[in-house]
Protein backbone atom coordinates (compact mmCIF):
# COMPACT_ATOMS: atom_id res chain seq x y z
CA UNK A 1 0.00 0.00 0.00
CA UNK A 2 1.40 3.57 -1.17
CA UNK A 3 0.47 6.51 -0.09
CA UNK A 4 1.94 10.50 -0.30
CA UNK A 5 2.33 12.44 2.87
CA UNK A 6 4.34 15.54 3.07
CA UNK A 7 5.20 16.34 6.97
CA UNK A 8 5.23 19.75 8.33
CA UNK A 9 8.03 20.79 10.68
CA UNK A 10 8.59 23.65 12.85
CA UNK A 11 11.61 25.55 12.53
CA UNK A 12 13.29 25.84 16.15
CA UNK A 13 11.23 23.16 17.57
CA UNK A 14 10.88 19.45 18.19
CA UNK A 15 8.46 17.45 16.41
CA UNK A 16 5.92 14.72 16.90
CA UNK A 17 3.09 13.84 14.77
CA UNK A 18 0.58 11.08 15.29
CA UNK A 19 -1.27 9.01 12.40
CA UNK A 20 -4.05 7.00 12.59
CA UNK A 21 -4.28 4.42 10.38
CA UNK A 22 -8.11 3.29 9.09
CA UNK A 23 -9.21 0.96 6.75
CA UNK A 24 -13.05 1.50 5.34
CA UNK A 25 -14.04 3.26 8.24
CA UNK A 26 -12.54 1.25 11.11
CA UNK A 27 -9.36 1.02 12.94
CA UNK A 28 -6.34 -0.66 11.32
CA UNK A 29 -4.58 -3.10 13.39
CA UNK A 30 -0.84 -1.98 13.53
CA UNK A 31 0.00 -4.78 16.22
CA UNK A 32 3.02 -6.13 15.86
CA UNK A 33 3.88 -3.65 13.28
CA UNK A 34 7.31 -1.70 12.82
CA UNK A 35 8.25 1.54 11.30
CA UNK A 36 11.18 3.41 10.12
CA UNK A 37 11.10 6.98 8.81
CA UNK A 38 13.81 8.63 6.54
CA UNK A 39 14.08 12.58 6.08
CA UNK A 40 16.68 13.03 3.33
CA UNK A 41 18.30 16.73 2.61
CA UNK A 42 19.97 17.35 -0.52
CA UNK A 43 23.01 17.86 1.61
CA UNK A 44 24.02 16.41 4.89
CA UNK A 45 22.99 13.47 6.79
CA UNK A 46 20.11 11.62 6.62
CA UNK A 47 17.98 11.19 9.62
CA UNK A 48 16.00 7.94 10.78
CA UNK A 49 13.37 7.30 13.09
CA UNK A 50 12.38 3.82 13.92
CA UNK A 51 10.32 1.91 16.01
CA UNK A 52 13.91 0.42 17.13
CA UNK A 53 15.53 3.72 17.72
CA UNK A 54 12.60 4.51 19.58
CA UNK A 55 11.81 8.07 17.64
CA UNK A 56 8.54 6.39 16.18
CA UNK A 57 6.23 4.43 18.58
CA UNK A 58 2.67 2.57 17.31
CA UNK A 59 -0.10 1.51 19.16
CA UNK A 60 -0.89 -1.03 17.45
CA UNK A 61 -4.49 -1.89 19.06
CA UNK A 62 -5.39 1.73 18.50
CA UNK A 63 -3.83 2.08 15.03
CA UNK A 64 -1.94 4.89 15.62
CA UNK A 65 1.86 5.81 15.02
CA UNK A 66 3.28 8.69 16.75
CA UNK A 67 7.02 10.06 15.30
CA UNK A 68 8.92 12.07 17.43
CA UNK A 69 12.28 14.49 17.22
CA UNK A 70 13.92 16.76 19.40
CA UNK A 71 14.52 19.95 19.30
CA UNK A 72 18.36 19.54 18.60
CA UNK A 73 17.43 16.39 15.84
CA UNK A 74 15.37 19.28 13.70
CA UNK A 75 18.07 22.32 14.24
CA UNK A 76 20.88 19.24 12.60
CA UNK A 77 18.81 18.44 9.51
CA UNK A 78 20.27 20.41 6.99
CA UNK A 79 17.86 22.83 4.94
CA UNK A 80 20.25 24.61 3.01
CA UNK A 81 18.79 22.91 -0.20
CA UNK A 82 15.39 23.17 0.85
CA UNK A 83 14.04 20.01 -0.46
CA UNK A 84 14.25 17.37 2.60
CA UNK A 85 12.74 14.01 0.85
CA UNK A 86 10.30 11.71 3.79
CA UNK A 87 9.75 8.07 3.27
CA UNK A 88 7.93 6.20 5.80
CA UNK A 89 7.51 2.35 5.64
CA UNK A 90 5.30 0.29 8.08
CA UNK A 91 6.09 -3.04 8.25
CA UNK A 92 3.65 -5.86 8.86
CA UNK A 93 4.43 -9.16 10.78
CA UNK A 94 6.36 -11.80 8.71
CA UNK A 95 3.20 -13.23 8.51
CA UNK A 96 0.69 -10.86 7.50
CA UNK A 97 -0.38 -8.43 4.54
CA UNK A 98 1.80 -5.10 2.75
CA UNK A 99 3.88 -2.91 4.29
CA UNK A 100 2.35 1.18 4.05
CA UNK A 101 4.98 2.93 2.51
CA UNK A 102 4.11 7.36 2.60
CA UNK A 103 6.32 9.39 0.77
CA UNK A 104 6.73 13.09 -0.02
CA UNK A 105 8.54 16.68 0.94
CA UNK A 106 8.94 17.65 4.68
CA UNK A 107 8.33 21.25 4.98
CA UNK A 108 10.18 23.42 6.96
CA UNK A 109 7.53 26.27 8.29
């Protein structure tokens, strides 16, 4: 499953954002699920978030996934180019369906 999804984050702030995840109406099961996020500059290092670095959590009862970076983690990112490319993958149990994979732009505002 593909989807777009274009972050927005706060210049001289931290970040969080939470998603809820539905599926014709109801809630989407994320249990057992995993996720790692990429923000990309043109320049510089690229960032990650996971579920194992502990910068993404899901509740995966609740379908929800909530990302999360500090203060200092947004003032690193470099926006000198000011296209940062997102890509965030959810990844099922070994034995279930498709992993969700959003991409898009994050925007600095």
């Amino acid at each position: 499953m593909v989807g777009n999804w274009s972050p927005q984050i706060t210049r001289g702030g931290g970040w969080t954002r939470t998603l809820s995840f539905t599926q014709a109406g109801a809630i989407f099961s994320l249990v057992d699920y995993t996720a790692t996020m990429t923000l990309t500059p043109g320049t510089g290092t690229t960032v990650t978030l996971s579920t194992a670095n502990g910068k993404i959590t899901i509740d995966g009862a609740a379908g929800t996934l909530t990302t999360l970076l500090s203060k200092t983690e947004v003032t690193a990112i470099d926006w000198s180019q000011g296209v940062v490319e997102s890509r965030l993958t959810v990844i099922p149990p070994a034995t279930t369906g498709e992993a969700i994979e959003l991409t898009g732009i994050a925007n600095l505002v």
